[in-house]
N, C-alpha and C. Protein backbone atom coordinates (compact mmCIF):
# COMPACT_ATOMS: atom_id res chain seq x y z
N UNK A 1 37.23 -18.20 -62.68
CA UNK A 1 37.65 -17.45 -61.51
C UNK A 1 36.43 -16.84 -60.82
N UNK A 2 35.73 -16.35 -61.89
CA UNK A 2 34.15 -15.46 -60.95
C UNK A 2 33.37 -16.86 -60.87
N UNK A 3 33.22 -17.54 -61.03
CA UNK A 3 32.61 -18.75 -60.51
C UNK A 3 32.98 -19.08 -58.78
N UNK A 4 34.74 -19.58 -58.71
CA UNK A 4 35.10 -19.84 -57.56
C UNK A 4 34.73 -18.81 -56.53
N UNK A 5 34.45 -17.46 -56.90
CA UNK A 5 34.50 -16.43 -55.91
C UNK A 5 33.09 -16.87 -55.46
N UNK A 6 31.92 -17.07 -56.34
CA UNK A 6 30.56 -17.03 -55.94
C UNK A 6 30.32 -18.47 -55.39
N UNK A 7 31.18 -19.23 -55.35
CA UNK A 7 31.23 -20.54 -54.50
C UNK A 7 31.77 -20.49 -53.37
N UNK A 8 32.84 -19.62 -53.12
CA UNK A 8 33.83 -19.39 -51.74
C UNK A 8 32.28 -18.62 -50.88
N UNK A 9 32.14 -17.44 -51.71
CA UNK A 9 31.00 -16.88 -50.97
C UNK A 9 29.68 -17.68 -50.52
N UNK A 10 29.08 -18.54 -51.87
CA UNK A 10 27.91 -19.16 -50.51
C UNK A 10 27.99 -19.92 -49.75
N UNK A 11 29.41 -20.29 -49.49
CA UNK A 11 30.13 -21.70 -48.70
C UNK A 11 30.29 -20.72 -47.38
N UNK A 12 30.56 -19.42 -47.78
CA UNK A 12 30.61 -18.83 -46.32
C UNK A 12 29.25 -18.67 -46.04
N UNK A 13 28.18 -18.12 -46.18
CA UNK A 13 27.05 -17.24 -46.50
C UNK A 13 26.81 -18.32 -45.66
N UNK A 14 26.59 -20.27 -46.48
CA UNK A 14 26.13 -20.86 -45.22
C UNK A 14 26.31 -21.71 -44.38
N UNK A 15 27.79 -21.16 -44.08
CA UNK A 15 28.51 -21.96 -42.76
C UNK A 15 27.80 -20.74 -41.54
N UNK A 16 28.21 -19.32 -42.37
CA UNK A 16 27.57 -18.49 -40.91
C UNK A 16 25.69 -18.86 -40.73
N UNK A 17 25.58 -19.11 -41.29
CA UNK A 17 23.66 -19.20 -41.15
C UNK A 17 23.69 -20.08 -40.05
N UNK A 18 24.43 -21.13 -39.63
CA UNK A 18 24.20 -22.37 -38.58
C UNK A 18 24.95 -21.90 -37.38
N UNK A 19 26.26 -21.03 -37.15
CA UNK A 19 26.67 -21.00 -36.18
C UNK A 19 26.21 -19.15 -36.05
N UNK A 20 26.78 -19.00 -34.15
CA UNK A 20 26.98 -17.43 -33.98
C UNK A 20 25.95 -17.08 -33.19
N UNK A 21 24.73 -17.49 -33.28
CA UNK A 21 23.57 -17.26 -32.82
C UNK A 21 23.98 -17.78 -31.46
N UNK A 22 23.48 -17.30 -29.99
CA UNK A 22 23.57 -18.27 -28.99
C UNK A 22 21.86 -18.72 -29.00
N UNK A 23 21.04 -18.38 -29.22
CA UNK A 23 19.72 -18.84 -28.72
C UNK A 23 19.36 -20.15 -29.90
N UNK A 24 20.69 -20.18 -31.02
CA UNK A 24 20.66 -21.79 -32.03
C UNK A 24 21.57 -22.84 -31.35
N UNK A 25 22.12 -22.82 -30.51
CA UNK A 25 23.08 -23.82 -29.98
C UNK A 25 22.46 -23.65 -28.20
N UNK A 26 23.08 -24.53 -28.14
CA UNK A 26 22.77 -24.93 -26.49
C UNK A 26 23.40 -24.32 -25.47
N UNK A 27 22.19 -23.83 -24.60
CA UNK A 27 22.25 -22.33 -23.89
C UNK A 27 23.43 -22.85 -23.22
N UNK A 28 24.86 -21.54 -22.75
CA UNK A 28 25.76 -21.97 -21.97
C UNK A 28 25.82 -20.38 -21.05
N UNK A 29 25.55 -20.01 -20.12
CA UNK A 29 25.43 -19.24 -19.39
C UNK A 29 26.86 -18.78 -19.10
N UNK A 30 26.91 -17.39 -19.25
CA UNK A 30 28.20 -16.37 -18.84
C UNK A 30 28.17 -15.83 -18.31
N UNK A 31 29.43 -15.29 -17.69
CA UNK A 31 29.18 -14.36 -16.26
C UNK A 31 28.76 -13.10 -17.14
N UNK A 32 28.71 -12.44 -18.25
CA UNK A 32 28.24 -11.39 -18.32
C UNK A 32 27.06 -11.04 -18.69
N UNK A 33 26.26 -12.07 -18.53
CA UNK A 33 24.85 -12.07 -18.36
C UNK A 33 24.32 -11.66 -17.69
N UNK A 34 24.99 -11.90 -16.28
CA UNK A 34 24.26 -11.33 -15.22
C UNK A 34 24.43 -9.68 -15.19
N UNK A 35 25.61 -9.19 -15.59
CA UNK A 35 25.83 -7.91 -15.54
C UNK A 35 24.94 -7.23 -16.66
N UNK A 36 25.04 -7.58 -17.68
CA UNK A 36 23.61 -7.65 -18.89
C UNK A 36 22.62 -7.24 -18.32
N UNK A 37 21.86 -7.93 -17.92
CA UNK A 37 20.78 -8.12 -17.55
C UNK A 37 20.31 -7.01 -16.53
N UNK A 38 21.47 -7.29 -15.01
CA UNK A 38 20.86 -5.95 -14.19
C UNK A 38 21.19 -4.69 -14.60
N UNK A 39 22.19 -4.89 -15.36
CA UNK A 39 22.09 -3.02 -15.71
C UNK A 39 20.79 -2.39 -16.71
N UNK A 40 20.47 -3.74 -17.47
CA UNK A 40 19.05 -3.08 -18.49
C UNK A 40 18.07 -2.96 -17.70
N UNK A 41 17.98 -4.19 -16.49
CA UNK A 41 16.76 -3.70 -15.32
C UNK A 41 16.86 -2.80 -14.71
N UNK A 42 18.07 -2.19 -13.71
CA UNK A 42 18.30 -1.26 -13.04
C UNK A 42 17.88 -0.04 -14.34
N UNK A 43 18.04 -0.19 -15.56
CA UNK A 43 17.73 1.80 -15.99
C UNK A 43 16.03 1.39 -16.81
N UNK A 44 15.50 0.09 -16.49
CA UNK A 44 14.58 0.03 -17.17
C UNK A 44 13.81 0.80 -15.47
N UNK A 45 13.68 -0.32 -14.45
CA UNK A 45 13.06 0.63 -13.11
C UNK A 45 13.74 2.08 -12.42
N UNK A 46 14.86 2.29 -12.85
CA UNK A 46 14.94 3.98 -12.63
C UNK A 46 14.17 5.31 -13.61
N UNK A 47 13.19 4.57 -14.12
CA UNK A 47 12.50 5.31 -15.12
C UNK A 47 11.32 5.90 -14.16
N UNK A 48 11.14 4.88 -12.95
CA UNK A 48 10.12 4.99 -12.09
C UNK A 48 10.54 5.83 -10.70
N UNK A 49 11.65 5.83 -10.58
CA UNK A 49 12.40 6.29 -9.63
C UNK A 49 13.89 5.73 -9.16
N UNK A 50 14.70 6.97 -8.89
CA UNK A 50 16.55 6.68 -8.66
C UNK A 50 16.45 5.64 -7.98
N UNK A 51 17.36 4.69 -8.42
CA UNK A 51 18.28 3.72 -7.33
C UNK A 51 19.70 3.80 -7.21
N UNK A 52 19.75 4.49 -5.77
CA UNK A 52 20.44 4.85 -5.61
C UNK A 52 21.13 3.57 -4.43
N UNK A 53 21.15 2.42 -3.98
CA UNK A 53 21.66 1.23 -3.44
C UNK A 53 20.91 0.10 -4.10
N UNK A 54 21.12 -0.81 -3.94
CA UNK A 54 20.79 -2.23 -3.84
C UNK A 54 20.87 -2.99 -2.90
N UNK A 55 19.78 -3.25 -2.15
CA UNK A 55 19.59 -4.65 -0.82
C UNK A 55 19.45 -5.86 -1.74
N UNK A 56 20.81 -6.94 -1.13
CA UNK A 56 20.51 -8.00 -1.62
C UNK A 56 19.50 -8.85 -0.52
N UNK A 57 19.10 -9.58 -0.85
CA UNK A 57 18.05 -11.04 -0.70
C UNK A 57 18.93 -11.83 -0.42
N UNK A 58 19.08 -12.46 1.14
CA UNK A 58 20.06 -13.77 1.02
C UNK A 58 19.42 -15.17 0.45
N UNK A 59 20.65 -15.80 -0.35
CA UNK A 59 20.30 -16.57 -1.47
C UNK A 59 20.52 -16.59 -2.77
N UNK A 60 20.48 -14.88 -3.06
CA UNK A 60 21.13 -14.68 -4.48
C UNK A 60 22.39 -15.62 -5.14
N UNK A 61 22.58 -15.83 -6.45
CA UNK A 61 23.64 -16.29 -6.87
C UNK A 61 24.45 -15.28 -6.65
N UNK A 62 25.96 -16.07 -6.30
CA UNK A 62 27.20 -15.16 -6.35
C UNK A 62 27.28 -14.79 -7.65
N UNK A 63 27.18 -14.49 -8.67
CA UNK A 63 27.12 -14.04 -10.19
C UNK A 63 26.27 -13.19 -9.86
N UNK A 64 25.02 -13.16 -9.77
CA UNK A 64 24.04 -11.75 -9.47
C UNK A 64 24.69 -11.14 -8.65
N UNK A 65 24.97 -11.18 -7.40
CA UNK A 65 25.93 -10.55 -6.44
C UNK A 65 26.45 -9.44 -6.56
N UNK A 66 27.91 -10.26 -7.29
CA UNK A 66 29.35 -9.45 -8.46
C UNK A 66 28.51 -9.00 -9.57
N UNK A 67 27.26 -9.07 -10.01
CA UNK A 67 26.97 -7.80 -11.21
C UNK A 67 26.41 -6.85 -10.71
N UNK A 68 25.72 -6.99 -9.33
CA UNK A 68 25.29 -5.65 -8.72
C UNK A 68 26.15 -4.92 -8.17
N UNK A 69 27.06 -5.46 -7.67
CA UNK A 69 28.25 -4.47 -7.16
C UNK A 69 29.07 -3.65 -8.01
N UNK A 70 28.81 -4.24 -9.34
CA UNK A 70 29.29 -3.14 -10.32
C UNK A 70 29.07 -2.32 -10.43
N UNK A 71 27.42 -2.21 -9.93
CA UNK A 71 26.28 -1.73 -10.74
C UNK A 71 25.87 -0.40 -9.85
N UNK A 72 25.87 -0.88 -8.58
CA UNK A 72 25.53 0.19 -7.63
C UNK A 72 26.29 -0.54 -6.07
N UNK A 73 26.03 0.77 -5.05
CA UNK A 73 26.71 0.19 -3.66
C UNK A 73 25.58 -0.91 -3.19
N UNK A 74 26.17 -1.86 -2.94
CA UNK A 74 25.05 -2.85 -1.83
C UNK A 74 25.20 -2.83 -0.71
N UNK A 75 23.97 -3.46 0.03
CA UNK A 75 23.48 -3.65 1.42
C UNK A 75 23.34 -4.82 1.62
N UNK A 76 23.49 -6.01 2.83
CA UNK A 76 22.67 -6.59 2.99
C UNK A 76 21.09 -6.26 3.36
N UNK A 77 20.26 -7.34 3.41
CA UNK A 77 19.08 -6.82 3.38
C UNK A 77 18.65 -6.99 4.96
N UNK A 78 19.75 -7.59 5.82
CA UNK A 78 19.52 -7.73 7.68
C UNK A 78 20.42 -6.15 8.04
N UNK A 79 20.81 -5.27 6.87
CA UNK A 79 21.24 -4.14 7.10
C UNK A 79 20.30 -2.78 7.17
N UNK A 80 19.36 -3.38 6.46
CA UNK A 80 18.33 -2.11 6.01
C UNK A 80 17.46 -1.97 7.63
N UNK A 81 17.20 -1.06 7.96
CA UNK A 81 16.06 -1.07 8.63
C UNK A 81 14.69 -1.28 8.64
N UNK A 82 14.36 -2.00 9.59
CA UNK A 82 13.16 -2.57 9.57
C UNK A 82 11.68 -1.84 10.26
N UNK A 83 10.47 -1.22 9.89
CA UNK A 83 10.02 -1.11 11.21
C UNK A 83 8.34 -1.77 10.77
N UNK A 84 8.66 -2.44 12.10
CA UNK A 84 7.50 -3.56 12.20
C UNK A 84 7.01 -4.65 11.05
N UNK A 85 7.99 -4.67 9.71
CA UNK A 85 7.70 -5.51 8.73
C UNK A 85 8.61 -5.30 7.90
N UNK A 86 8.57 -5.50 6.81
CA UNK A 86 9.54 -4.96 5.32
C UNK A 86 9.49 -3.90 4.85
N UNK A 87 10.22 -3.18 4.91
CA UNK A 87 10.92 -1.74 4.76
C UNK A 87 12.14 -1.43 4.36
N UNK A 88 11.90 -0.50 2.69
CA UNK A 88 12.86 -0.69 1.80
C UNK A 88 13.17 1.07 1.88
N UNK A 89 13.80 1.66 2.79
CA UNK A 89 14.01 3.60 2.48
C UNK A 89 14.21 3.81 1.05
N UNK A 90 13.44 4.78 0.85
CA UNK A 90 13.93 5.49 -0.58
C UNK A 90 15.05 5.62 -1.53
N UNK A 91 14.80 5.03 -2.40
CA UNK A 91 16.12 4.83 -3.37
C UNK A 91 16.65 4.03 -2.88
N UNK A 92 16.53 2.62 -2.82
CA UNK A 92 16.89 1.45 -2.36
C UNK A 92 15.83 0.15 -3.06
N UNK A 93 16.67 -0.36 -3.81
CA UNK A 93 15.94 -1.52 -4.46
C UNK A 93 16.27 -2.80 -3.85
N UNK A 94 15.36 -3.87 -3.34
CA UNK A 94 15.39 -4.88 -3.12
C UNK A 94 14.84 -5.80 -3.91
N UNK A 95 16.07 -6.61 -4.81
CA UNK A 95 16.47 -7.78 -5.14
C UNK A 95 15.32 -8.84 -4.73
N UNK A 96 14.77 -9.41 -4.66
CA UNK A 96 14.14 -10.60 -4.37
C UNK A 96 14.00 -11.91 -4.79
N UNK A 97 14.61 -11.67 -6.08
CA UNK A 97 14.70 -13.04 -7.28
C UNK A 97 15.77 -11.99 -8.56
N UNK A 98 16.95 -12.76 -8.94
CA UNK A 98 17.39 -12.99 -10.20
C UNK A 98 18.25 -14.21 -10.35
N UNK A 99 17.76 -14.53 -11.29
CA UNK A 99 17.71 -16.25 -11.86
C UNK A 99 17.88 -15.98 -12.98
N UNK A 100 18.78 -17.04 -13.80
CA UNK A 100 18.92 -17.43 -15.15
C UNK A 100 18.68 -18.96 -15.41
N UNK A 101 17.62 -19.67 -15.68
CA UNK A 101 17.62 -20.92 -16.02
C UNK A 101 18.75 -22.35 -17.18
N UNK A 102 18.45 -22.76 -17.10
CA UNK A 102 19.11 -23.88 -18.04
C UNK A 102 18.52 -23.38 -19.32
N UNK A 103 17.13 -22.92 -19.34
CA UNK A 103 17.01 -23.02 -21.16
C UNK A 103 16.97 -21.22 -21.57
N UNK A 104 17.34 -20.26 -20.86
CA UNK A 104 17.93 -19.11 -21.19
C UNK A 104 17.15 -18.15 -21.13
N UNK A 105 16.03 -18.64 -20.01
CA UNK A 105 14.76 -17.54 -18.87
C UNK A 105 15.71 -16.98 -18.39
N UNK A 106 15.43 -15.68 -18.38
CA UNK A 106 15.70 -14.87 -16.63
C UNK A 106 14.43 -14.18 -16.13
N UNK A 107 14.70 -14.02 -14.63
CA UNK A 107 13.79 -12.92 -14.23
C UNK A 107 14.48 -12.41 -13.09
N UNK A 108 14.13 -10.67 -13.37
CA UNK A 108 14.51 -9.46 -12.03
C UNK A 108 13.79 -9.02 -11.40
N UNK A 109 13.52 -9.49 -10.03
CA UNK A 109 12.33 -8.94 -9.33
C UNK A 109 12.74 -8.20 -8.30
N UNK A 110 11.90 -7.69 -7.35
CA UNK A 110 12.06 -6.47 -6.40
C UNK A 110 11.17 -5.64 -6.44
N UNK A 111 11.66 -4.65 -5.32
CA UNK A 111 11.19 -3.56 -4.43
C UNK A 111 11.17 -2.35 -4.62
N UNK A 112 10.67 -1.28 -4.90
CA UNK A 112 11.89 -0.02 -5.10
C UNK A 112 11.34 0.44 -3.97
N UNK A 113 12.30 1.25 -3.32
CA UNK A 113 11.52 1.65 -1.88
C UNK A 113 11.14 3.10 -1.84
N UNK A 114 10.62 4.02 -1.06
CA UNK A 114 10.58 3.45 0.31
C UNK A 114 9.04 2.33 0.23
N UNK A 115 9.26 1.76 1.16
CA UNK A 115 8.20 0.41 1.20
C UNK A 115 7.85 0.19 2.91
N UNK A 116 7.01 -0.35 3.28
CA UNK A 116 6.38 -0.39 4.60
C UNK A 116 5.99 0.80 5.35
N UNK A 117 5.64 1.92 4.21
CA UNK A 117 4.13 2.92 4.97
C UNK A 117 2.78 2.14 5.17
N UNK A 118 2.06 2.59 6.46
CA UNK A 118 1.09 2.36 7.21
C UNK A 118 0.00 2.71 5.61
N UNK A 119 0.20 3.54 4.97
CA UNK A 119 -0.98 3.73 3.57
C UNK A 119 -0.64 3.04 2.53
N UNK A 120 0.55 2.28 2.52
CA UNK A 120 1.23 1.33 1.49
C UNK A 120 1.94 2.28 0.47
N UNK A 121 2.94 2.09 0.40
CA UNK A 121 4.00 2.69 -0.71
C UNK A 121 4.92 2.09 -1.75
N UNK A 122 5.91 2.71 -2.66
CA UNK A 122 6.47 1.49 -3.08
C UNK A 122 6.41 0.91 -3.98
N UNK A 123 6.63 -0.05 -5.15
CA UNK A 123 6.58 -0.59 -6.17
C UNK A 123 7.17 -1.79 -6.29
N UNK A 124 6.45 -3.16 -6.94
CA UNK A 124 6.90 -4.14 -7.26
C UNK A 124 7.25 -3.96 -8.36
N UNK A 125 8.73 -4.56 -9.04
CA UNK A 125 8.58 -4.80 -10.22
C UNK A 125 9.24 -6.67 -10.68
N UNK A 126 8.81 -7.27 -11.85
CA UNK A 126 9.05 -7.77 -12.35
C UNK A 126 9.67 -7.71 -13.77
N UNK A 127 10.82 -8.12 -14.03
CA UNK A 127 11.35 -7.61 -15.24
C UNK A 127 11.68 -8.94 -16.00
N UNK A 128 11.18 -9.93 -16.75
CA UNK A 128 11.29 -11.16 -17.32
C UNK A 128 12.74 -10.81 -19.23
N UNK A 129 13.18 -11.72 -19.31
CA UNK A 129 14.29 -11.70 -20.33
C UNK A 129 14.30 -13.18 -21.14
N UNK A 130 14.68 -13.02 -22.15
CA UNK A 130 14.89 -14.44 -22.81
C UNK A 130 15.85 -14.06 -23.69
N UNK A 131 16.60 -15.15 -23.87
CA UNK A 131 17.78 -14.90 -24.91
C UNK A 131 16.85 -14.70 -26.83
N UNK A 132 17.71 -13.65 -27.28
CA UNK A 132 17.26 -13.59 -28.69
C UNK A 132 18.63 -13.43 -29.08
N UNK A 133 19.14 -13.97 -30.36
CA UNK A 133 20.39 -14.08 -31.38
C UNK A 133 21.18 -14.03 -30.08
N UNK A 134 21.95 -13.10 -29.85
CA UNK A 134 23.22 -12.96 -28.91
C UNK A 134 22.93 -11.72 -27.66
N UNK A 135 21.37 -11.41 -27.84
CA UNK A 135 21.27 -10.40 -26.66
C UNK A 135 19.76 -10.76 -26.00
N UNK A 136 19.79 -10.36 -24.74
CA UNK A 136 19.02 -10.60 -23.17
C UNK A 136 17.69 -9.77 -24.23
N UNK A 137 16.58 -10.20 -24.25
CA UNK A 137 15.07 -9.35 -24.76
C UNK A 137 14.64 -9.35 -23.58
N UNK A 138 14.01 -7.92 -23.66
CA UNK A 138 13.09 -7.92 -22.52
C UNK A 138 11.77 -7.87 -23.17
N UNK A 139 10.74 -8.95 -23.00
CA UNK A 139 9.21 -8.51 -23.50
C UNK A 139 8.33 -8.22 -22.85
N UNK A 140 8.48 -7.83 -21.57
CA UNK A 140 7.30 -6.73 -20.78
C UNK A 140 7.97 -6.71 -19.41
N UNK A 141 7.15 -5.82 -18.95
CA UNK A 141 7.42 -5.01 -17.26
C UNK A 141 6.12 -5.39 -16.62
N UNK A 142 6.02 -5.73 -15.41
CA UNK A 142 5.09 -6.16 -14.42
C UNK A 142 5.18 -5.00 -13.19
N UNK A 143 4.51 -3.99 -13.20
CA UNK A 143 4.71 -3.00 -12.03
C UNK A 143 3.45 -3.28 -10.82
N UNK A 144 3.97 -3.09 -9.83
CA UNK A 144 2.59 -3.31 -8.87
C UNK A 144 2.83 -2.25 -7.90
N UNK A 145 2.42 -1.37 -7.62
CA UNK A 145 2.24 0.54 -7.14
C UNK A 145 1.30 -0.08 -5.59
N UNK A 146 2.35 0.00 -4.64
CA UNK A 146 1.36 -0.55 -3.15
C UNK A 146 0.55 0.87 -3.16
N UNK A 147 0.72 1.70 -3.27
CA UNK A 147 0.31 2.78 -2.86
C UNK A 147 -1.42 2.76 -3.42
N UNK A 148 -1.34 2.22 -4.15
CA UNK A 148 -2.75 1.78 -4.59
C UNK A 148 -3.62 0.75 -4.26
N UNK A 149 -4.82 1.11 -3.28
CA UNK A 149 -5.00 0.08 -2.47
C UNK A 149 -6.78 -0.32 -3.02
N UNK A 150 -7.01 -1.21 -3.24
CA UNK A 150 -8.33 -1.64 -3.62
C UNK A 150 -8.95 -2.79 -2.51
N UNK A 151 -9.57 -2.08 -1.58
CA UNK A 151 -10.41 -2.59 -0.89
C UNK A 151 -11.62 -3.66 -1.17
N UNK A 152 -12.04 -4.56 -1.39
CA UNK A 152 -13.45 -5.22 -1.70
C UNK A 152 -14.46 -5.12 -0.64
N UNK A 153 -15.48 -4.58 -0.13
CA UNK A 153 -16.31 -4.79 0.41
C UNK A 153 -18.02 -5.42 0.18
N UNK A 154 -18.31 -6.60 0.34
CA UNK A 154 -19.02 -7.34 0.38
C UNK A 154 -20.62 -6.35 0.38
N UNK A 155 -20.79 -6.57 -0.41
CA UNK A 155 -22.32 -6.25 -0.56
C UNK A 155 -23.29 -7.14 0.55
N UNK A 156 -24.14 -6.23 1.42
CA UNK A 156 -25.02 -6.59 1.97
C UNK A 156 -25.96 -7.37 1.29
N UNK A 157 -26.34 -8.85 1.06
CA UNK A 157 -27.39 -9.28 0.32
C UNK A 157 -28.69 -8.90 0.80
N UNK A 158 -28.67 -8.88 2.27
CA UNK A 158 -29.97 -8.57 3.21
C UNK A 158 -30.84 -8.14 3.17
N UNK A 159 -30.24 -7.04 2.32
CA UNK A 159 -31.21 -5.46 2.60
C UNK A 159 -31.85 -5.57 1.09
């Protein structure tokens, strides 16, 4: 009898070892990925400052779309005001890329605004994901701060 038990058990032990995992079987993309995903980006870049809307990017997938609208109120992005270039008002993130690939990449990119001051303002971010066991990893943040401006000026060889 204690034999069969310790046979039932490693017969389970390793049927689960092969299945369960999604990143061991072949990636099949769900709609709640997308909602996944922007809500860990949206509170990973509100660390930097509130977002308080979302401008979409026309082009987005309808799946990114419906997870931002969960997520926060949207805009189109021919809604935002413009002056003289790209201009994102304060507390307003613009979307620019979210994608989920065939082999189980994502990436969240954008704006946080306000964006298009004459001294540069604003923040890029990049937020990259890959599937691990059954949840979205994030392994780094890409921030780019306009407000920080590095000029190069060419050394006179002449003189």
């Amino acid at each position: 009898m204690k034999a069969a038990r310790v046979l039932l058990l490693s017969l389970a032990v390793t049927g689960c070892a092969h299945t369960g995992w999604r990143e061991n079987q072949a990636f099949a993309l769900q709609d709640s990925d997308w909602e996944m995903i922007a809500g860990n980006a949206l509170n990973l870049i509100e660390r930097y400052g509130a977002v308080s809307h979302v401008v979409l990017s026309p082009g987005l997938d309808r799946r990114a779309v419906a997870a931002l609208k969960k997520l926060r109120p949207v805009v189109a992005s021919n809604e935002v005001e413009r002056n003289g270039g790209r201009a994102v008002p304060a507390g307003y993130f613009l979307v620019e890329a979210f994608t989920i690939d065939a082999e189980g990449a994502a990436m969240f990119e954008g704006d946080l605004g306000p964006t298009g001051c004459p001294s540069g303002c604003g923040r890029n971010f990049s937020v990259p994901y890959v599937l691990r066991g059954d949840d979205w990893y994030n392994p780094s943040l890409k921030i780019v701060d306009y407000s920080i401006r590095r000029d190069v000026i060419p050394v006179d060889e002449s003189r």
